[in-house]
C-alpha atoms as a PDB file:
ATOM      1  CA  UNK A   1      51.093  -3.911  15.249  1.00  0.00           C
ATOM      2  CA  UNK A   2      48.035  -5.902  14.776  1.00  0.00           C
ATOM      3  CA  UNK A   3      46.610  -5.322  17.800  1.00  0.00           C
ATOM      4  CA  UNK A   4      46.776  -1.732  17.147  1.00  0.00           C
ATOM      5  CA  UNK A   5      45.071  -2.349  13.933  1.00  0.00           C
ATOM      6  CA  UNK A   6      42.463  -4.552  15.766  1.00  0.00           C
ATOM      7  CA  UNK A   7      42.091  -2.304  17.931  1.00  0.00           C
ATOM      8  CA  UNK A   8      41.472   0.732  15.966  1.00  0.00           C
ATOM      9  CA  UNK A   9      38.984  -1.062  13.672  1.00  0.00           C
ATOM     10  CA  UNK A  10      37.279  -1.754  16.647  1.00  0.00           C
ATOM     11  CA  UNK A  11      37.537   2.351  17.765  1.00  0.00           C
ATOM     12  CA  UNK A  12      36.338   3.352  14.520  1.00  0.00           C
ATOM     13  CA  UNK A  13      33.005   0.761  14.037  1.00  0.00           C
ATOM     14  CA  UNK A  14      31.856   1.443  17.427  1.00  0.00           C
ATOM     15  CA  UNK A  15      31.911   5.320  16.059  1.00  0.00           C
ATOM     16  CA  UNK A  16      30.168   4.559  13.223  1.00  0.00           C
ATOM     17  CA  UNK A  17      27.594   2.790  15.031  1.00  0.00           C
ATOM     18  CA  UNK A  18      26.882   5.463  17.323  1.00  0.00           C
ATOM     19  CA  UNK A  19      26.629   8.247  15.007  1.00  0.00           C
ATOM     20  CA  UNK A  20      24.427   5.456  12.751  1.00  0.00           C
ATOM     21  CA  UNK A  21      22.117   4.908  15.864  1.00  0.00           C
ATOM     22  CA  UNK A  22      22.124   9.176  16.599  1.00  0.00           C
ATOM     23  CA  UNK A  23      21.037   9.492  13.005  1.00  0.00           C
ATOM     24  CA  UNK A  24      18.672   7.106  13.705  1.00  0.00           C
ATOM     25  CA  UNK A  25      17.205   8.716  16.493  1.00  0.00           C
ATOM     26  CA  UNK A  26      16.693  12.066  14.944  1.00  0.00           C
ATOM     27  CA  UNK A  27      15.409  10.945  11.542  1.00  0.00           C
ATOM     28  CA  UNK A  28      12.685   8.720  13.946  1.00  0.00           C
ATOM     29  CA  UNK A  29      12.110  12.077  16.192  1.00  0.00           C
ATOM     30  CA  UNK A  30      11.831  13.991  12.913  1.00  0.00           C
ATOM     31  CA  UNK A  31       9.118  11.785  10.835  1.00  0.00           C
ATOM     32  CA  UNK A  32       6.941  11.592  14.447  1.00  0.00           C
ATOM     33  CA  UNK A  33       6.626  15.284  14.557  1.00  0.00           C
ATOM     34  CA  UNK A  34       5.887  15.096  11.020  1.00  0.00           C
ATOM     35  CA  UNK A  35       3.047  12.989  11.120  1.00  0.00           C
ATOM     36  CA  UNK A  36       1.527  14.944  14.200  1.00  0.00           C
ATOM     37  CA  UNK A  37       1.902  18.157  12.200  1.00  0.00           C
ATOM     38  CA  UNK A  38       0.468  16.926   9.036  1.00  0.00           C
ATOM     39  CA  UNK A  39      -2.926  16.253  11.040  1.00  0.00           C
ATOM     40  CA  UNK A  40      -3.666  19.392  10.596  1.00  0.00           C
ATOM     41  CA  UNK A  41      -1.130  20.350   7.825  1.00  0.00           C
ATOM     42  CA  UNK A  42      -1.098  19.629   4.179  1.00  0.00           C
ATOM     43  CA  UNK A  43       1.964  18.218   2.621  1.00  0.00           C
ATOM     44  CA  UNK A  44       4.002  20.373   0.969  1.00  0.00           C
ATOM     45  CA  UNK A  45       5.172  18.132  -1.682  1.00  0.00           C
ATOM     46  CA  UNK A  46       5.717  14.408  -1.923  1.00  0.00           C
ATOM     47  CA  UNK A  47       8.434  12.367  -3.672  1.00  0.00           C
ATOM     48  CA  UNK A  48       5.339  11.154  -6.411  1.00  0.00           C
ATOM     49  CA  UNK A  49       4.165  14.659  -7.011  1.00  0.00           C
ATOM     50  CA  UNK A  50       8.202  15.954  -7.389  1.00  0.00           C
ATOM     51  CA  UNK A  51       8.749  13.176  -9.691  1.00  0.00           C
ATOM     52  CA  UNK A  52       5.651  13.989 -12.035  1.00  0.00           C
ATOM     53  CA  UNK A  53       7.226  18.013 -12.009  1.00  0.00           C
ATOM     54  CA  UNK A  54      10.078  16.882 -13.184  1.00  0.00           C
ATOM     55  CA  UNK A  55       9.691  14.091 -15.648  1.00  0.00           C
ATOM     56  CA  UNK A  56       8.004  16.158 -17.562  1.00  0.00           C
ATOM     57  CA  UNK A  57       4.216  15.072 -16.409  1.00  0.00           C
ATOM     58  CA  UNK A  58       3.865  18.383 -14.790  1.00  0.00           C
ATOM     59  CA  UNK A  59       2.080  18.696 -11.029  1.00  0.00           C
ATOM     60  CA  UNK A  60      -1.210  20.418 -10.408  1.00  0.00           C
ATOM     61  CA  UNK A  61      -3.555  20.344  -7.484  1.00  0.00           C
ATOM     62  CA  UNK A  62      -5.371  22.581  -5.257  1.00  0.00           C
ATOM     63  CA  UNK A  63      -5.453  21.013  -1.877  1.00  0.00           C
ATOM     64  CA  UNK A  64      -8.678  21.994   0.146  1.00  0.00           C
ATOM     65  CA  UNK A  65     -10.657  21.463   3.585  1.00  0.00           C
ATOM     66  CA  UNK A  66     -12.376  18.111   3.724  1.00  0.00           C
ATOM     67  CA  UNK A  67     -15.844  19.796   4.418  1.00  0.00           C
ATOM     68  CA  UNK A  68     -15.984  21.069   1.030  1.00  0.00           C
ATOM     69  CA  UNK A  69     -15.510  17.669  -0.503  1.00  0.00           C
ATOM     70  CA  UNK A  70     -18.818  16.400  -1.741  1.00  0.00           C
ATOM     71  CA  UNK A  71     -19.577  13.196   0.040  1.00  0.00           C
ATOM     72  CA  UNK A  72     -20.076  11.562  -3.699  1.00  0.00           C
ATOM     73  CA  UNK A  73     -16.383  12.191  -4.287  1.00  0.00           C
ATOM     74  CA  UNK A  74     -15.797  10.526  -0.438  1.00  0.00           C
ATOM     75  CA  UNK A  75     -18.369   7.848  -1.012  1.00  0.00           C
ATOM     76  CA  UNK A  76     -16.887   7.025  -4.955  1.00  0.00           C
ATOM     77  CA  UNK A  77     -13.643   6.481  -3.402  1.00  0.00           C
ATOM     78  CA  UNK A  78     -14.618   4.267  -1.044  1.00  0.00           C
ATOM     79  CA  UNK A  79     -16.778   2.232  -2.945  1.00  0.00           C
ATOM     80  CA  UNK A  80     -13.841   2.000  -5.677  1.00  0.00           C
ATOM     81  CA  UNK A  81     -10.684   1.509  -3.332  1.00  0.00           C
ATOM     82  CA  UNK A  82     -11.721   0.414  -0.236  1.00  0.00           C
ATOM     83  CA  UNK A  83     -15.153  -0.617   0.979  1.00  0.00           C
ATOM     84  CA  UNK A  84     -13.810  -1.632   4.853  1.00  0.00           C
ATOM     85  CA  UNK A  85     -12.351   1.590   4.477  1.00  0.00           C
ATOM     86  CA  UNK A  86     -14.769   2.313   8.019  1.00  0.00           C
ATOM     87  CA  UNK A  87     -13.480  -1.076   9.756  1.00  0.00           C
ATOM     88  CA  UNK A  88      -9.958  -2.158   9.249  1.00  0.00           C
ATOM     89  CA  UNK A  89      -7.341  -0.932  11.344  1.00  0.00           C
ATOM     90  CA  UNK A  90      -4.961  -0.143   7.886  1.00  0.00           C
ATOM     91  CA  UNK A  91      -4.779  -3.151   6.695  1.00  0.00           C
ATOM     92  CA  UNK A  92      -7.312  -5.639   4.523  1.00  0.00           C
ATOM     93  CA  UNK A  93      -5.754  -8.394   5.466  1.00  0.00           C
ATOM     94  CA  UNK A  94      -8.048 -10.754   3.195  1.00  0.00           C
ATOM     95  CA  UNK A  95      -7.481  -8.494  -0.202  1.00  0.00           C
ATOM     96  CA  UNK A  96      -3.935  -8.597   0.706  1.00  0.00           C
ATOM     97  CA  UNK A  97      -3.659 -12.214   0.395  1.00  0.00           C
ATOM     98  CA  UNK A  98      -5.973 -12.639  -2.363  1.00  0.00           C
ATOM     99  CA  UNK A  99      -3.576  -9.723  -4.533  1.00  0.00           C
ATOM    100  CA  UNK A 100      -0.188 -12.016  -3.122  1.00  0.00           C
ATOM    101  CA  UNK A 101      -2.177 -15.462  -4.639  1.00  0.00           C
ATOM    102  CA  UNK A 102      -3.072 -13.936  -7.996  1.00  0.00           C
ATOM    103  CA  UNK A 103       0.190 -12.253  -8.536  1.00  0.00           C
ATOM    104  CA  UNK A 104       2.199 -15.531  -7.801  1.00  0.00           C
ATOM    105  CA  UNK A 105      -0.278 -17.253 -10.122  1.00  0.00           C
ATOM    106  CA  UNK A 106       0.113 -14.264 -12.830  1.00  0.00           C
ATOM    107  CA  UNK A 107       3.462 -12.345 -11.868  1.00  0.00           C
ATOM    108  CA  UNK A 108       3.087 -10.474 -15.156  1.00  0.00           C
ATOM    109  CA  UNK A 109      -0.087  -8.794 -14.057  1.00  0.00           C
ATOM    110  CA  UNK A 110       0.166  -7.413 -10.604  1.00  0.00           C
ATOM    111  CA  UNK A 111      -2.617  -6.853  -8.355  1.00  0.00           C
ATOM    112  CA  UNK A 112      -2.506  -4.469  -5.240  1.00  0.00           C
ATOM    113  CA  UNK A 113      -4.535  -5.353  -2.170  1.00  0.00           C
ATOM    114  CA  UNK A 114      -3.597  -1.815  -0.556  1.00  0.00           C
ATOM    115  CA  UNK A 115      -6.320  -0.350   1.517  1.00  0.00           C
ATOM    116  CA  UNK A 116      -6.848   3.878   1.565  1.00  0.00           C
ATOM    117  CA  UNK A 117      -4.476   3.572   4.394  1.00  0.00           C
ATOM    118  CA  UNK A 118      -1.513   2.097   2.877  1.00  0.00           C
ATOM    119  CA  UNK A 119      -2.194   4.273  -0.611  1.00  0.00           C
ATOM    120  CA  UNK A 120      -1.785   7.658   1.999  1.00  0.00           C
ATOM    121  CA  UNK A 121       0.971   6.304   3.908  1.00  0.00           C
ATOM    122  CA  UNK A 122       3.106   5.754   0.360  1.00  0.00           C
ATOM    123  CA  UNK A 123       2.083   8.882  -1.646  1.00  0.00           C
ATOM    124  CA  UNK A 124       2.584  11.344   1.714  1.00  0.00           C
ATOM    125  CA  UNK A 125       5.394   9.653   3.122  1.00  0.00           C
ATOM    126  CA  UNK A 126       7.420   7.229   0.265  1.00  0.00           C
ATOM    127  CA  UNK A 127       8.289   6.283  -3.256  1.00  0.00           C
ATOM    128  CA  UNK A 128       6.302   4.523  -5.603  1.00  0.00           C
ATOM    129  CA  UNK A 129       7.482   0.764  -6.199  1.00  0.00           C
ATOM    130  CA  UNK A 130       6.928  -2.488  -4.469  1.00  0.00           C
ATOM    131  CA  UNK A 131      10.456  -3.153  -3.133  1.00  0.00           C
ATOM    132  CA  UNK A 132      10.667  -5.314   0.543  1.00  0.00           C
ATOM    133  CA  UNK A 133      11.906  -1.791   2.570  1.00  0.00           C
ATOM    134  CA  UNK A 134       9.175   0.772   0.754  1.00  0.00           C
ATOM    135  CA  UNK A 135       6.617  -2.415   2.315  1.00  0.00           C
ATOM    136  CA  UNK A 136       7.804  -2.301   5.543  1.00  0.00           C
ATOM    137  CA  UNK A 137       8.424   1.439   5.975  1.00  0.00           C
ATOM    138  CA  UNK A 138       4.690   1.748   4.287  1.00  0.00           C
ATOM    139  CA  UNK A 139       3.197  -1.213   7.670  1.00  0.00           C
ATOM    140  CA  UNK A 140       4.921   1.271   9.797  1.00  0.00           C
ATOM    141  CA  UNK A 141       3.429   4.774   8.400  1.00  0.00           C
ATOM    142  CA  UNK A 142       0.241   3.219   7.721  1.00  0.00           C
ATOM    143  CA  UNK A 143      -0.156   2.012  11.270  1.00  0.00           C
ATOM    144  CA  UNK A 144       1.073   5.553  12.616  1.00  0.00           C
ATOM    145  CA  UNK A 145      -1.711   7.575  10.559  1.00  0.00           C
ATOM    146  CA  UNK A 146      -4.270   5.113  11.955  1.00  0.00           C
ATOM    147  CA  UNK A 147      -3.078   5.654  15.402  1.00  0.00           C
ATOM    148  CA  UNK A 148      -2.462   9.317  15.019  1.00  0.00           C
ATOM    149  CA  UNK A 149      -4.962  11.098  11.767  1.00  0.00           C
ATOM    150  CA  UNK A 150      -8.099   8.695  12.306  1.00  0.00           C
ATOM    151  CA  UNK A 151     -10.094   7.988   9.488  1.00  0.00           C
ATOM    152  CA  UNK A 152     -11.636  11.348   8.575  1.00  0.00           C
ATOM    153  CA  UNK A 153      -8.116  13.265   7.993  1.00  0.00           C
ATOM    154  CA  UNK A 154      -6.643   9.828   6.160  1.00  0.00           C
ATOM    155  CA  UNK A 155      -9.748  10.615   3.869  1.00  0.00           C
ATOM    156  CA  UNK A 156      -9.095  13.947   3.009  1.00  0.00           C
ATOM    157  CA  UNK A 157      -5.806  13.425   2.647  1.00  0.00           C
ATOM    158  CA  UNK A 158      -6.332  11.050  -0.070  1.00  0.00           C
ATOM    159  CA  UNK A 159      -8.450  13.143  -1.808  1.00  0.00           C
ATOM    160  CA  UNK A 160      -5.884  16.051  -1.742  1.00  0.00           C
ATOM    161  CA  UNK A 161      -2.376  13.855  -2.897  1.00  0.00           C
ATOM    162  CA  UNK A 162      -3.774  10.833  -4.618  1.00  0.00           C
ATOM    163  CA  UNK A 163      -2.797  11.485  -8.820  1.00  0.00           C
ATOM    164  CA  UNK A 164      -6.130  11.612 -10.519  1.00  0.00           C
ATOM    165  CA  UNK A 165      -4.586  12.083 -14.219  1.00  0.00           C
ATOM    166  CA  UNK A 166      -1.566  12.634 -15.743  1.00  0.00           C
ATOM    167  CA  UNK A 167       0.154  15.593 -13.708  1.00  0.00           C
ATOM    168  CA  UNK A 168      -3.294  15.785 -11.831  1.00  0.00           C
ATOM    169  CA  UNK A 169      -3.265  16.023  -8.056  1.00  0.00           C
ATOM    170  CA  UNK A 170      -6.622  15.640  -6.087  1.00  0.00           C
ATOM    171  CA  UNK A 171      -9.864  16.162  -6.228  1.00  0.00           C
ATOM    172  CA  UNK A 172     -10.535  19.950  -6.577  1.00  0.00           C
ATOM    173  CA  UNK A 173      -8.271  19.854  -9.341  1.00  0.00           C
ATOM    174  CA  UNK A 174      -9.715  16.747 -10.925  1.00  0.00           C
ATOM    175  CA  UNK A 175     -13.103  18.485 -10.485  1.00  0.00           C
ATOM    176  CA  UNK A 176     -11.771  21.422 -12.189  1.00  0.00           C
ATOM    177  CA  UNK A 177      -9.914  19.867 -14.955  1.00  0.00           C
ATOM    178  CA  UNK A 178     -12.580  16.984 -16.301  1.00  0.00           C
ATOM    179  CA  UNK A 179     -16.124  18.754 -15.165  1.00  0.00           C
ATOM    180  CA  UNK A 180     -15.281  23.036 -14.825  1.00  0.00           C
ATOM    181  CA  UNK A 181     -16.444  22.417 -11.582  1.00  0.00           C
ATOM    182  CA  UNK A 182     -15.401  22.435  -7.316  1.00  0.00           C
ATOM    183  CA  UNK A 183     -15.216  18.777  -5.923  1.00  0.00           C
ATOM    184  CA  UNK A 184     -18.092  20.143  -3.615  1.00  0.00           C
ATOM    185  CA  UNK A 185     -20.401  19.904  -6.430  1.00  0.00           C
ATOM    186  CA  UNK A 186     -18.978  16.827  -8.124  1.00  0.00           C
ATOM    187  CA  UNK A 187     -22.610  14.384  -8.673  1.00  0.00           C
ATOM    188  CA  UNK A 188     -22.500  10.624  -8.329  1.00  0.00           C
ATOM    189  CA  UNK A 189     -21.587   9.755 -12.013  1.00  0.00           C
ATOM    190  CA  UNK A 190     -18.683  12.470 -12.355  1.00  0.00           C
ATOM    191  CA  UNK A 191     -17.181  11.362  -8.768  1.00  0.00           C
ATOM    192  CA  UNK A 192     -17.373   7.557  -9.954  1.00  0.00           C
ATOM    193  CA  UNK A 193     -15.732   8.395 -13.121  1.00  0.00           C
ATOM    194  CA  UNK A 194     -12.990  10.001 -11.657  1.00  0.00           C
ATOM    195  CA  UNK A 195     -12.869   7.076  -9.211  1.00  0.00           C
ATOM    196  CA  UNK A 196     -12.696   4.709 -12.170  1.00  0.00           C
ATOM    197  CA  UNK A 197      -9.521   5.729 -13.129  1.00  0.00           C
ATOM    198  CA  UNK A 198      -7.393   5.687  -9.615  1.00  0.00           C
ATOM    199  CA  UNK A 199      -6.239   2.003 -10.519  1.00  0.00           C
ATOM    200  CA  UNK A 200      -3.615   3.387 -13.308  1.00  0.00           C
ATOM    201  CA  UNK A 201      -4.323   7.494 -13.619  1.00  0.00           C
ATOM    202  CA  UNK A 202      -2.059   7.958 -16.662  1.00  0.00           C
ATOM    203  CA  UNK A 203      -3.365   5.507 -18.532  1.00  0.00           C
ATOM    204  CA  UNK A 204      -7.104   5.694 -17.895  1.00  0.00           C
ATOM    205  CA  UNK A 205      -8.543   8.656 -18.950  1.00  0.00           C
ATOM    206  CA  UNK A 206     -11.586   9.899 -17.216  1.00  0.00           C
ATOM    207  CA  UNK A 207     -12.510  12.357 -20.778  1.00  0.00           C
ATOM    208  CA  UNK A 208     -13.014  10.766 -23.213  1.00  0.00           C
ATOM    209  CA  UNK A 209     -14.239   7.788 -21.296  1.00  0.00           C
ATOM    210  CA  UNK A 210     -13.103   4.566 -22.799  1.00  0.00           C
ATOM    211  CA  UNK A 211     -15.958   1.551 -22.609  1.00  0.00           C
ATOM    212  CA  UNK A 212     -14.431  -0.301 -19.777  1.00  0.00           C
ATOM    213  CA  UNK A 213     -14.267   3.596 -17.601  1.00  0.00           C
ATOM    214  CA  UNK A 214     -17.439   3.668 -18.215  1.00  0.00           C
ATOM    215  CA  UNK A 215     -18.663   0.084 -17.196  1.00  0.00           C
ATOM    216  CA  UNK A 216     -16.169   0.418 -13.989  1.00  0.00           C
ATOM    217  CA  UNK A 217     -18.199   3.563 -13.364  1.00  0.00           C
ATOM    218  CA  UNK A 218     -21.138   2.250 -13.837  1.00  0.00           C
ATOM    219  CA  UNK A 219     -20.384  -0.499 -11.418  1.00  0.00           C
ATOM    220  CA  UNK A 220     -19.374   1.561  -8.981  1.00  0.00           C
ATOM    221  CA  UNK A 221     -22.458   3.732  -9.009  1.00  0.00           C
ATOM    222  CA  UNK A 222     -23.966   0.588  -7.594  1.00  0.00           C
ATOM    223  CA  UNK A 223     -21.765  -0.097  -5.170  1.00  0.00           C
ATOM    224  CA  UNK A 224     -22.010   3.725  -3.934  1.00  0.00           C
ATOM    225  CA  UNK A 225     -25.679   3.245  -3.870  1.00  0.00           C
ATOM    226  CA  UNK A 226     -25.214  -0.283  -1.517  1.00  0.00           C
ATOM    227  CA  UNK A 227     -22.822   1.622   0.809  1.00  0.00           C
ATOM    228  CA  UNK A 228     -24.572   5.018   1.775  1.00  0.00           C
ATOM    229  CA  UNK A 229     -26.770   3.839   3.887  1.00  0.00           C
ATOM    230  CA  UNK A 230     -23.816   2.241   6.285  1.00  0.00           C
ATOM    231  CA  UNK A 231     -24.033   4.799   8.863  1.00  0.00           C
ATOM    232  CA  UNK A 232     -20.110   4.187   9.604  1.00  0.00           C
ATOM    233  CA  UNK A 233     -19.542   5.159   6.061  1.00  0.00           C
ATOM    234  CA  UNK A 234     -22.187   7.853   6.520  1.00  0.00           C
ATOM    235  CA  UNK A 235     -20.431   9.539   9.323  1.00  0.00           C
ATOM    236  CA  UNK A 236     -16.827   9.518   7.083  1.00  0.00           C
ATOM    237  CA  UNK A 237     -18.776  10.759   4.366  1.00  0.00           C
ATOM    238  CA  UNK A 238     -21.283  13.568   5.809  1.00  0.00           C
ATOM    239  CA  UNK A 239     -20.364  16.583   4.402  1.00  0.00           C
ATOM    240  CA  UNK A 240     -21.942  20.195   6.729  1.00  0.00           C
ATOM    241  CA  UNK A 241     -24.404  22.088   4.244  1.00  0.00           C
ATOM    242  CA  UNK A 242     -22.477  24.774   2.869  1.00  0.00           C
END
């Protein structure tokens, strides 16, 4: 009798595990053909702009091309986020480790070292948090929109899912909201203000702008200034005459 038991035990996990690694398969089959459409597709929805709808934050946004993105919304975002943005292959490896010293030193006060990359691969494809699985899935999705998007589609993207405000979804809807105006008219100042908020976008507020909005903005102004003339940033940024 206990060998039958031991032996059916040992039926059922090797089921289990087969079905596990057939789920497995399909699930990785299904997010690769998802990534390859969404190179030319928008996202429908993602889990971040679900949970604003229905926690009671609301969800608007008006996704649109990136050639009718001003380049001072591109260039703002850059100079605020990620100024390698150009360079690294997904990761800032030195911010990263400078955000993992500071927030061992100051665990109450955590600091993200996330690149433009990593911020697309967890608002498109994950959950917001910082638990050890959403990091690995996010190395994994961040390295397959490198190899797959390139750096002009992770852009836009970004600009289209990133939460710019409380319920507030992207740049053209950003642009709309804070200025009565398309992101392809957004000017340097408007574009940096809006950038000054992306740190915590529910709690800064880009109108009324507190003090330290408007010193971040200011700061970035400068940096936008320093960077334009980068002709890797310039061909990211270069918007066709419309």
């Amino acid at each position: 009798m206990a060998k039958d038991s031991k032996s059916k035990k040992s039926t059922f996990i090797g089921k289990l595990w087969k079905w596990c690694k057939r789920i497995f398969l399909w699930l990785f089959i299904f997010q690769f053909f998802y990534i390859i459409i969404l190179k030319w597709v928008n996202p429908p929805v993602t889990i971040t702009q679900f949970v604003s709808l229905v926690s009671g934050h609301g969800l608007k946004r008006d996704y649109v091309d990136k050639d009718v993105i001003s380049s001072n919304a591109k260039l703002a975002v850059i100079a605020s986020e990620d100024q390698l943005f150009p360079d690294h292959n997904g990761f800032d490896w030195k911010s990263i480790e400078k955000a993992m010293k500071y927030n061992k030193k100051k665990p109450g006060r955590i600091r993200g070292g996330s690149t433009i990359s990593q911020q697309v691969a967890k608002n498109v494809f994950l959950w917001q948090g910082r638990s050890w699985i959403r990091k690995g899935l996010e190395v994994y999705f961040t390295f397959m929109i490198e190899l797959v998007w390139g750096k002009k589609r992770i852009l836009e993207v970004y600009l289209n899912v990133i939460e710019m405000g409380d319920g507030i979804f992207g740049i053209e809807m950003a642009a709309n909201k804070y200025f009565n105006k398309s992101a392809k008219n957004l000017t340097k100042q408007e574009a940096s203000l809006i950038a000054a908020c992306l740190p915590s976008p529910k709690r800064y507020k880009v109108k009324p702008a507190s003090a330290y909005i408007s010193g971040r903005s200011r700061t970035i102004m400068r940096q936008m200034n320093n960077l334009q003339v980068d002709p890797d940033i310039q061909k990211l940024i270069s918007t066709p005459s419309l």
